[in-house]
N, C-alpha and C. Protein backbone atom coordinates (compact mmCIF):
# COMPACT_ATOMS: atom_id res chain seq x y z
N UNK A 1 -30.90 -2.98 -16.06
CA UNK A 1 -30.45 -2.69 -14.71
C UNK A 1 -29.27 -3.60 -14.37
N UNK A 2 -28.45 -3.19 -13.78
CA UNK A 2 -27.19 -3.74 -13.09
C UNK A 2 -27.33 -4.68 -12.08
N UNK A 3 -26.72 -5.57 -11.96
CA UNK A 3 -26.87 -6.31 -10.79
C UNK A 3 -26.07 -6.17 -9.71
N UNK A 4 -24.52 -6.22 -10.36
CA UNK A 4 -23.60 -6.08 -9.86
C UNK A 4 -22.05 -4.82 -10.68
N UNK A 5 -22.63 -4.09 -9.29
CA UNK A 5 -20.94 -2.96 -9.83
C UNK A 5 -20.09 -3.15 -9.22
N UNK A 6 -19.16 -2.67 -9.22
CA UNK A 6 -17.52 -2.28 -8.55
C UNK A 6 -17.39 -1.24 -8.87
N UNK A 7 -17.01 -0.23 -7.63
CA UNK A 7 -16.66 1.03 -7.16
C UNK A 7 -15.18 1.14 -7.53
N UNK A 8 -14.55 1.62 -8.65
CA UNK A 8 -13.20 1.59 -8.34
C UNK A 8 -12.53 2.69 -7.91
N UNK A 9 -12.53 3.15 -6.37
CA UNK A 9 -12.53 4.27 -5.81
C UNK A 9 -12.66 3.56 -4.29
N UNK A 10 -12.25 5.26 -3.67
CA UNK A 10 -12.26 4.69 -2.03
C UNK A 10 -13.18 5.90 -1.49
N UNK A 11 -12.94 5.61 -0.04
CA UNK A 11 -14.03 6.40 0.65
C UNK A 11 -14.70 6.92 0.43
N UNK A 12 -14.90 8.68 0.93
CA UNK A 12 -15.66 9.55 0.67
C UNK A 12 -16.03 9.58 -1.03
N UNK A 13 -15.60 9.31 -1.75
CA UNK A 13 -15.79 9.49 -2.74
C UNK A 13 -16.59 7.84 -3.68
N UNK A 14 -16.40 6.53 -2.55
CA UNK A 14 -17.32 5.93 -2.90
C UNK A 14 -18.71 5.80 -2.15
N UNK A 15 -18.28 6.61 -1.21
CA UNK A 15 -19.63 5.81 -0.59
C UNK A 15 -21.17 6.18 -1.21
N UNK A 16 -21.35 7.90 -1.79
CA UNK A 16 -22.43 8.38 -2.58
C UNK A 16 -22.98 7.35 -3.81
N UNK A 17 -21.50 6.65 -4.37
CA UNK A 17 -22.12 5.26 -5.04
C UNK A 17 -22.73 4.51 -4.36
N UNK A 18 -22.03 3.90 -3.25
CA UNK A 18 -22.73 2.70 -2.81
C UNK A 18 -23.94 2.85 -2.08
N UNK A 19 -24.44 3.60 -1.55
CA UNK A 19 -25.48 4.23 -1.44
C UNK A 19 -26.58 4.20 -1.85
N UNK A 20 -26.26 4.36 -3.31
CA UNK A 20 -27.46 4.75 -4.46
C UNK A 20 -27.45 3.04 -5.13
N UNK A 21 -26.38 2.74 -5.26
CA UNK A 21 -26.62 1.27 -5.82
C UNK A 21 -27.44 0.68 -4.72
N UNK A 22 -27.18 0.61 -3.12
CA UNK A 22 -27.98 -0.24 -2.50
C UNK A 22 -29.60 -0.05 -2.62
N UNK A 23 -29.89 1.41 -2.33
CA UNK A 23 -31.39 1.83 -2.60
C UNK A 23 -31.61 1.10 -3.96
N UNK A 24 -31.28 0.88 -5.10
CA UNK A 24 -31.63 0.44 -6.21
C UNK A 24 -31.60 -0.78 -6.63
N UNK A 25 -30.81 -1.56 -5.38
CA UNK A 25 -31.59 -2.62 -5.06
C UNK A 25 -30.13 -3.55 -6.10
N UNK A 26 -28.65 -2.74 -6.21
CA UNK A 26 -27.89 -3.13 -6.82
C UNK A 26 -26.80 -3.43 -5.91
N UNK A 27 -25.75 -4.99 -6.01
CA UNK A 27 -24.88 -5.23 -5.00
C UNK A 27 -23.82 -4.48 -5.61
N UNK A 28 -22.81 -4.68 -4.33
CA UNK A 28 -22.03 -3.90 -4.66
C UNK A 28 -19.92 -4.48 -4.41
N UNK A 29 -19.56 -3.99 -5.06
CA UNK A 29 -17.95 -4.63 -4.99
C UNK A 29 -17.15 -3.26 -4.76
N UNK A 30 -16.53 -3.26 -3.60
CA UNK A 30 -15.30 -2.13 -3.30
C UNK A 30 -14.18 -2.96 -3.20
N UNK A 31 -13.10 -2.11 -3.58
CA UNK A 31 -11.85 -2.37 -3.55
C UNK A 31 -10.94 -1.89 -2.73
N UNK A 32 -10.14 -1.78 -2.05
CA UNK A 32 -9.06 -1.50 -1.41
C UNK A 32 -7.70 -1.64 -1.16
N UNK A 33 -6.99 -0.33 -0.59
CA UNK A 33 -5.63 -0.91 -0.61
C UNK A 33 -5.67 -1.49 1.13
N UNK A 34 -4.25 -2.37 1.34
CA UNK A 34 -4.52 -2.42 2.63
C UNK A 34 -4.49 -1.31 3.53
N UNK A 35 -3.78 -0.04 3.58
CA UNK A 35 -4.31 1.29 4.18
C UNK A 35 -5.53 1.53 4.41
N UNK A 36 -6.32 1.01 3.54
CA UNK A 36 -7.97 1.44 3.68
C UNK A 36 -8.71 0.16 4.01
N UNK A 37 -8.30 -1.03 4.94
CA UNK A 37 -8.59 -2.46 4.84
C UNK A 37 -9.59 -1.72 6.07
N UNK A 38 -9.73 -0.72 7.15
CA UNK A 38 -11.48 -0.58 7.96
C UNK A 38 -12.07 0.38 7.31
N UNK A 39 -12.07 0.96 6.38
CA UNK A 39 -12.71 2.02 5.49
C UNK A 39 -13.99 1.99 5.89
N UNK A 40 -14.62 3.16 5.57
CA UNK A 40 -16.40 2.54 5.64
C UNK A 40 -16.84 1.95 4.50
N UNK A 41 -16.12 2.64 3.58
CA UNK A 41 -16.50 1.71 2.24
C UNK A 41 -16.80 0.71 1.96
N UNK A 42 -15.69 0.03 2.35
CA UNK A 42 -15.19 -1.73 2.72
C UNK A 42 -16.25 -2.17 3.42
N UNK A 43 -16.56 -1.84 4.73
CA UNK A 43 -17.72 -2.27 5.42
C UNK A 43 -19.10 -1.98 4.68
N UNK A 44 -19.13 -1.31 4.19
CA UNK A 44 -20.63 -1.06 3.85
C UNK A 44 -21.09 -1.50 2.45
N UNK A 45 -19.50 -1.56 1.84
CA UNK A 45 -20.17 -3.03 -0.22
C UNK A 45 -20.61 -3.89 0.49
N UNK A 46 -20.94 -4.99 -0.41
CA UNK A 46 -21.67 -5.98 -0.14
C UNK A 46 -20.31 -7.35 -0.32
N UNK A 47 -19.63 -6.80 -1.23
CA UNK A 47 -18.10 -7.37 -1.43
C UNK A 47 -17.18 -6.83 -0.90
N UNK A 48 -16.03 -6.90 -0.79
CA UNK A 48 -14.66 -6.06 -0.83
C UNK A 48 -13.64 -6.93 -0.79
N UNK A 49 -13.02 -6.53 -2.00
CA UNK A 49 -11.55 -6.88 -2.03
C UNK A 49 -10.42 -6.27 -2.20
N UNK A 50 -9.02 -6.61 -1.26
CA UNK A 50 -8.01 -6.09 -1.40
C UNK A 50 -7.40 -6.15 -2.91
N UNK A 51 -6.58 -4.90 -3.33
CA UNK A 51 -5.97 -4.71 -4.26
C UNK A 51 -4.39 -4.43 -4.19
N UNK A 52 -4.12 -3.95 -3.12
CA UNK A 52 -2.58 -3.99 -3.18
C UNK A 52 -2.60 -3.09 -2.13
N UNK A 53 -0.92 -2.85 -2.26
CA UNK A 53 -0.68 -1.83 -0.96
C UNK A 53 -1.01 -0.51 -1.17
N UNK A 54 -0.64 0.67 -0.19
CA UNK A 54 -0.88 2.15 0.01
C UNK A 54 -0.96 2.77 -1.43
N UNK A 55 0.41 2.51 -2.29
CA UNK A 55 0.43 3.33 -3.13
C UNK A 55 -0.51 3.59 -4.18
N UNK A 56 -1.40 4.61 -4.40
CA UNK A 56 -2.37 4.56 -5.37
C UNK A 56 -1.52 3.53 -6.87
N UNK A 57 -0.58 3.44 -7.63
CA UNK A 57 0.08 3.51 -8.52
C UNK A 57 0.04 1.68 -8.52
N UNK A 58 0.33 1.45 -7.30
CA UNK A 58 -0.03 -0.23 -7.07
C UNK A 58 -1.14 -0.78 -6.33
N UNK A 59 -2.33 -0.34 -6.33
CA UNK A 59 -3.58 -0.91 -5.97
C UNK A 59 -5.03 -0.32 -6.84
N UNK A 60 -4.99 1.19 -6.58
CA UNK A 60 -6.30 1.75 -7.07
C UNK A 60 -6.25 2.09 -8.56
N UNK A 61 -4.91 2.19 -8.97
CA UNK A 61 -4.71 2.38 -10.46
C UNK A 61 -4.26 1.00 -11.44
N UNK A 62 -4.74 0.01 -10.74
CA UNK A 62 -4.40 -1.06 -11.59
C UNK A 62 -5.42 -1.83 -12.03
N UNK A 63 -5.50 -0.66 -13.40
CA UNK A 63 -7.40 -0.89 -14.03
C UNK A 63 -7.52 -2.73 -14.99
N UNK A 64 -5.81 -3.43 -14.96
CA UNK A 64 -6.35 -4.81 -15.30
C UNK A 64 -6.51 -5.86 -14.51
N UNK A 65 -6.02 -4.99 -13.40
CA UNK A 65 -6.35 -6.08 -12.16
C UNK A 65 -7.85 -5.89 -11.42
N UNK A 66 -8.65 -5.29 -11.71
CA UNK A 66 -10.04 -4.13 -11.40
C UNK A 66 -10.91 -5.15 -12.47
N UNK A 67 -10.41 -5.26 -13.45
CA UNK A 67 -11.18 -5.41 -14.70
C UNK A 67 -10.98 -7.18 -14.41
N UNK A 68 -9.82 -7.41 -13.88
CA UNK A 68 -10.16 -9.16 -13.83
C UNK A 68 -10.86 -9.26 -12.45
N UNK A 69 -10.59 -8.93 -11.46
CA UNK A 69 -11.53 -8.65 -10.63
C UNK A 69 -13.23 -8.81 -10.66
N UNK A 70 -13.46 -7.64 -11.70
CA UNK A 70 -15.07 -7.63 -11.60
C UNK A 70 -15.57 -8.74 -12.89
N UNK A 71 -14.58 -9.86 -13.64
CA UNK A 71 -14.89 -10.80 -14.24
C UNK A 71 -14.74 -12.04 -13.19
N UNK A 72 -13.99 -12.14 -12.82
CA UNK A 72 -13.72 -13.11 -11.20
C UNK A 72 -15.77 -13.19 -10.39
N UNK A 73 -15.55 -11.77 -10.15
CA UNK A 73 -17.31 -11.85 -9.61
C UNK A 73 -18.10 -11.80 -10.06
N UNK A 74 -18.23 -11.76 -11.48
CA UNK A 74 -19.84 -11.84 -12.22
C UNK A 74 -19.91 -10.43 -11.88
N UNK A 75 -19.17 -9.01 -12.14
CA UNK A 75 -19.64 -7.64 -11.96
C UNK A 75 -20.44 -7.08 -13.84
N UNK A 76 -20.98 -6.54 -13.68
CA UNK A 76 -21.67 -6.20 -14.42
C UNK A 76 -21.24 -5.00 -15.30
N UNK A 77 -20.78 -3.99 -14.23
CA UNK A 77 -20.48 -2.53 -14.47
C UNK A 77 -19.36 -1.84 -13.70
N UNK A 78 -18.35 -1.01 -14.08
CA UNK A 78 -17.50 -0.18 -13.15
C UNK A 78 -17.72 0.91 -13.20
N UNK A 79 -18.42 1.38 -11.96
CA UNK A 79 -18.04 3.11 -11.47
C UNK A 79 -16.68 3.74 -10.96
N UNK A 80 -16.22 4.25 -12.00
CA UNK A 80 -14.94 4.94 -11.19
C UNK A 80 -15.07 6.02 -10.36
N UNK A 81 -15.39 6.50 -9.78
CA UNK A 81 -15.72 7.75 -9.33
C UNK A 81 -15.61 8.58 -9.75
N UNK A 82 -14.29 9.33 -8.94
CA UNK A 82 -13.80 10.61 -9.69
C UNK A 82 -12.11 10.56 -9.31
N UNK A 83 -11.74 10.89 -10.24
CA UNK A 83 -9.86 10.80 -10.20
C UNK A 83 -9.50 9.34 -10.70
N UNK A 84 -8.41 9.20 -9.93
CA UNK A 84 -7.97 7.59 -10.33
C UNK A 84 -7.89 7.75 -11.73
N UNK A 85 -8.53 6.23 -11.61
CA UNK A 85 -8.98 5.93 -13.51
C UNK A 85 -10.21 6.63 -14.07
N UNK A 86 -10.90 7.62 -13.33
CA UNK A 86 -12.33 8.10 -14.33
C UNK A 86 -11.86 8.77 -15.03
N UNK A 87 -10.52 9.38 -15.58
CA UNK A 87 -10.43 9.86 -16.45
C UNK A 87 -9.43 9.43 -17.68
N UNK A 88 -9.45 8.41 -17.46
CA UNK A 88 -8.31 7.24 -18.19
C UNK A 88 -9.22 6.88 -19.28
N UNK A 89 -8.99 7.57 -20.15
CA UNK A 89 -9.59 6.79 -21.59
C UNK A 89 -9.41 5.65 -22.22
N UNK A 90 -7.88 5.02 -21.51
CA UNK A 90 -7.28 3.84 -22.33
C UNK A 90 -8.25 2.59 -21.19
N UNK A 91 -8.15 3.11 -20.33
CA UNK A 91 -8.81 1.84 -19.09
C UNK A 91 -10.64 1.88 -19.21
N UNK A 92 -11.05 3.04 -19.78
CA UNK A 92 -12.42 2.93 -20.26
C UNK A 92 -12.64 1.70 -21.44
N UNK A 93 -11.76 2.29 -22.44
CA UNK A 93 -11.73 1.51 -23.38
C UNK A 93 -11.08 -0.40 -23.18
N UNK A 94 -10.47 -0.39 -22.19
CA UNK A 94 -9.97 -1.82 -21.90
C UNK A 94 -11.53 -2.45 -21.37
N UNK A 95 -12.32 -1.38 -20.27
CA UNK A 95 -13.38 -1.89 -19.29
C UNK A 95 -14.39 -2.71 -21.10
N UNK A 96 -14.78 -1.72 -21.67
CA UNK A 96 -15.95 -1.61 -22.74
C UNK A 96 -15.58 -2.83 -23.67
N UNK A 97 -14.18 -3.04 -23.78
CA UNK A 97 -13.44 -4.11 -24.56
C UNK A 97 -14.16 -5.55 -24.14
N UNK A 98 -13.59 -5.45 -22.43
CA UNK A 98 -13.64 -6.93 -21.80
C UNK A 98 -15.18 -7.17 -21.74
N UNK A 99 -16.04 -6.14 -22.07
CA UNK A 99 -17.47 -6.72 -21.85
C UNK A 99 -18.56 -6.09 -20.78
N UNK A 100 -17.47 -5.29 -20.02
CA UNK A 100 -17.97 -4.38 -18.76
C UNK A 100 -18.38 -3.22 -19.08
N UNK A 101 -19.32 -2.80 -18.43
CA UNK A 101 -20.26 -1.51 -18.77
C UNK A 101 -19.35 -0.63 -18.14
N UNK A 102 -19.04 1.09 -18.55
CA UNK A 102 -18.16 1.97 -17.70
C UNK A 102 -19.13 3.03 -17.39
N UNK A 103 -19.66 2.87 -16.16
CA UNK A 103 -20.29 4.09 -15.57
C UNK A 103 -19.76 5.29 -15.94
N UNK A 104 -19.69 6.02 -16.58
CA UNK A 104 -18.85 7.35 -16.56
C UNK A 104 -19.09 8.11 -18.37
N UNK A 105 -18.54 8.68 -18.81
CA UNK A 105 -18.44 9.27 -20.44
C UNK A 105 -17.62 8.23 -20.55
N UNK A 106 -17.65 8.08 -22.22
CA UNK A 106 -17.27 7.50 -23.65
C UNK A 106 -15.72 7.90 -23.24
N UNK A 107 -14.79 6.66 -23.64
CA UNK A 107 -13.17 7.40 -23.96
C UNK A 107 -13.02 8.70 -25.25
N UNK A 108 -14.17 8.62 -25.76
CA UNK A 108 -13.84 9.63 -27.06
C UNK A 108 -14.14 10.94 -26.16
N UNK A 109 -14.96 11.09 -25.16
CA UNK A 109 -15.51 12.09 -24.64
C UNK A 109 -14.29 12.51 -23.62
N UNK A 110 -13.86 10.99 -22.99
CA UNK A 110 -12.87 11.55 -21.71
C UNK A 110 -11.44 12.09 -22.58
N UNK A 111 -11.37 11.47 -23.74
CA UNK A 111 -10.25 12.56 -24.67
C UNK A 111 -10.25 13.46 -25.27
N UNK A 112 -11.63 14.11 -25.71
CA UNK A 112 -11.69 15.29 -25.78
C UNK A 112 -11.70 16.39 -24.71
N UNK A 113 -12.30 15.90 -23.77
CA UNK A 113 -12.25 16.83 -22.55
C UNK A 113 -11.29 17.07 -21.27
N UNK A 114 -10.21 15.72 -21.53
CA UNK A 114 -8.99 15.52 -20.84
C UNK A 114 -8.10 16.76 -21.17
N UNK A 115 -8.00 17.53 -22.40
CA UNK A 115 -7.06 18.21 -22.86
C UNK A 115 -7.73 19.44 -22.56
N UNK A 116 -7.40 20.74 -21.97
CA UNK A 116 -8.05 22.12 -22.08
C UNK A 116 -8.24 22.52 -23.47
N UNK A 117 -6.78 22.32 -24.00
CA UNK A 117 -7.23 23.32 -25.33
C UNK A 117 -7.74 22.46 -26.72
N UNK A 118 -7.72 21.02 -26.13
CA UNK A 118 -8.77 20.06 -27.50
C UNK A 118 -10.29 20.09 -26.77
N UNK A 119 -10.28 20.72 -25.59
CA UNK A 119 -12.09 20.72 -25.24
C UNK A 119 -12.58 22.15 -25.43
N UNK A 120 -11.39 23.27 -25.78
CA UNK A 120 -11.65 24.41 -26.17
C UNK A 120 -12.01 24.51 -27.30
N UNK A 121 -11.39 24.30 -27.90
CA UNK A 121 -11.77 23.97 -29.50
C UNK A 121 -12.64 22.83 -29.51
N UNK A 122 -13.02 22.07 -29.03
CA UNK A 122 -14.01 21.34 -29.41
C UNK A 122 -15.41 21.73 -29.38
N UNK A 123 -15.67 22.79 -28.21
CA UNK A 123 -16.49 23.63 -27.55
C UNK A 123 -16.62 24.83 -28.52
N UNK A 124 -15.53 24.77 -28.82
CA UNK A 124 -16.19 26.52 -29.86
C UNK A 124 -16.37 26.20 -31.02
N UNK A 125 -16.72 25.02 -31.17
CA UNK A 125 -17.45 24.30 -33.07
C UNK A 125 -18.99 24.55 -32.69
N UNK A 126 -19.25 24.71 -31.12
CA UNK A 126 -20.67 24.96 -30.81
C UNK A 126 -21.15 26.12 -30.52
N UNK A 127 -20.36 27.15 -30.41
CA UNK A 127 -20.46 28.57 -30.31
C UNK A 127 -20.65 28.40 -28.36
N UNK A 128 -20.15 27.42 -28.17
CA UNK A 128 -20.71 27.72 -26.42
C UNK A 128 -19.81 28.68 -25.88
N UNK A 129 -20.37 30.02 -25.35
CA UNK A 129 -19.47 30.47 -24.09
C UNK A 129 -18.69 30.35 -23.24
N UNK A 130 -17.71 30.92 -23.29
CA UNK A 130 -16.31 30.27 -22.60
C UNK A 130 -15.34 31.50 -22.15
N UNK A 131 -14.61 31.62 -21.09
CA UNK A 131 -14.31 32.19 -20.12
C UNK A 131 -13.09 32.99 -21.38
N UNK A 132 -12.50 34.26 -21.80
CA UNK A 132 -11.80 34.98 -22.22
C UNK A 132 -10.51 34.11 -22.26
N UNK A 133 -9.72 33.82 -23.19
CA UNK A 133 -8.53 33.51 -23.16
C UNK A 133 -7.91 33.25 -24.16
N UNK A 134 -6.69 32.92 -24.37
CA UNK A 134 -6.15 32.29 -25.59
C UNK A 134 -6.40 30.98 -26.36
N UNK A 135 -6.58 31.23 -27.97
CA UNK A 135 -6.95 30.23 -28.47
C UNK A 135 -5.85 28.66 -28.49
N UNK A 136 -4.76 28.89 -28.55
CA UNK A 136 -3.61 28.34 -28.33
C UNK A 136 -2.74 28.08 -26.81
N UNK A 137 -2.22 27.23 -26.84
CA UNK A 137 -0.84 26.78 -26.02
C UNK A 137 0.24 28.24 -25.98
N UNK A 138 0.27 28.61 -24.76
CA UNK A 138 0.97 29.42 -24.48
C UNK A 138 2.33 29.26 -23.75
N UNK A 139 3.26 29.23 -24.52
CA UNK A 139 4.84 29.16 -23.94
C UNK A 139 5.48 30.05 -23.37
C-alpha cells in the first residue's frame, strides 16, 4: 500500500483520485500551476505545490520537475490521470527509473497503444475484433 501519491493532474480530473486515496487512508500531493493556485484540488490534497505558470508546457508537463518533487516529499507513487503525461512513455519510464511507482500501464503498453496503427496490429496478433478499416497508413 502507498502512503504517499502525487496527482500529476488538475481538477476535475484529479479530484476522483484524491478521493479514493483519502478513503484508503492514502495522503496525498497535488500540483499546480498558479492559474489553478484556489482549485479544489489544491484545497482538498493533503499537500500542494506550485509548479509553474498557466502554460500546461511549463508547469503540468514538467515530468522532472514532478519526479523531483515527489522525491523532495517522500511520495511513493504518481497518478497521472488522464492527458498530460499519462500517456508519455518516456516520463513513465523516467518515474519507474527514479524509484517511483507509475499508477497507470507499462511504457511498453503506453507505446503500443499510443500509435493507432501499432495497437492495430498489435490487436490483430489476438484475433480481437475491431471496427472495419484499413490495415495501413493512409495518404
Amino acid at each position: 500500500m502507498f502512503k504517499k501519491i502525487l496527482i500529476a493532474n488538475r481538477g476535475e480530473i484529479a479530484m476522483p483520485i484524491l478521493r479514493t486515496a483519502k478513503e484508503m487512508g492514502i495522503k496525498t500531493v497535488a500540483v499546480y500551476s498558479t492559474a489553478d493556485k484556489d482549485s479544489l484540488h489544491v484545497r482538498f490534497a493533503d499537500e500542494a505545490i506550485c509548479i509553474g505558470p498557466p502554460p500546461s508546457h511549463q508547469s503540468y508537463l514538467l515530468g522532472d520537475k514532478i519526479i523531483q518533487i515527489c522525491k523532495d516529499l517522500n511520495v511513493d507513487a504518481i497518478h497521472p490521470g488522464y492527458g498530460f503525461l499519462s500517456e508519455n512513455a518516456a516520463f513513465c519510464r523516467k518515474v519507474i527509473e527514479s524509484g517511483l511507482i507509475f499508477i497507470g500501464p507499462s511504457p511498453e503498453s503506453i507505446e503500443l497503444m499510443g500509435d493507432k496503427l501499432t495497437s492495430k496490429h498489435t490487436v490483430a496478433k489476438y484475433n480481437i475484433p475491431m471496427v472495419p478499416g484499413t490495415p495501413d497508413a493512409v495518404t
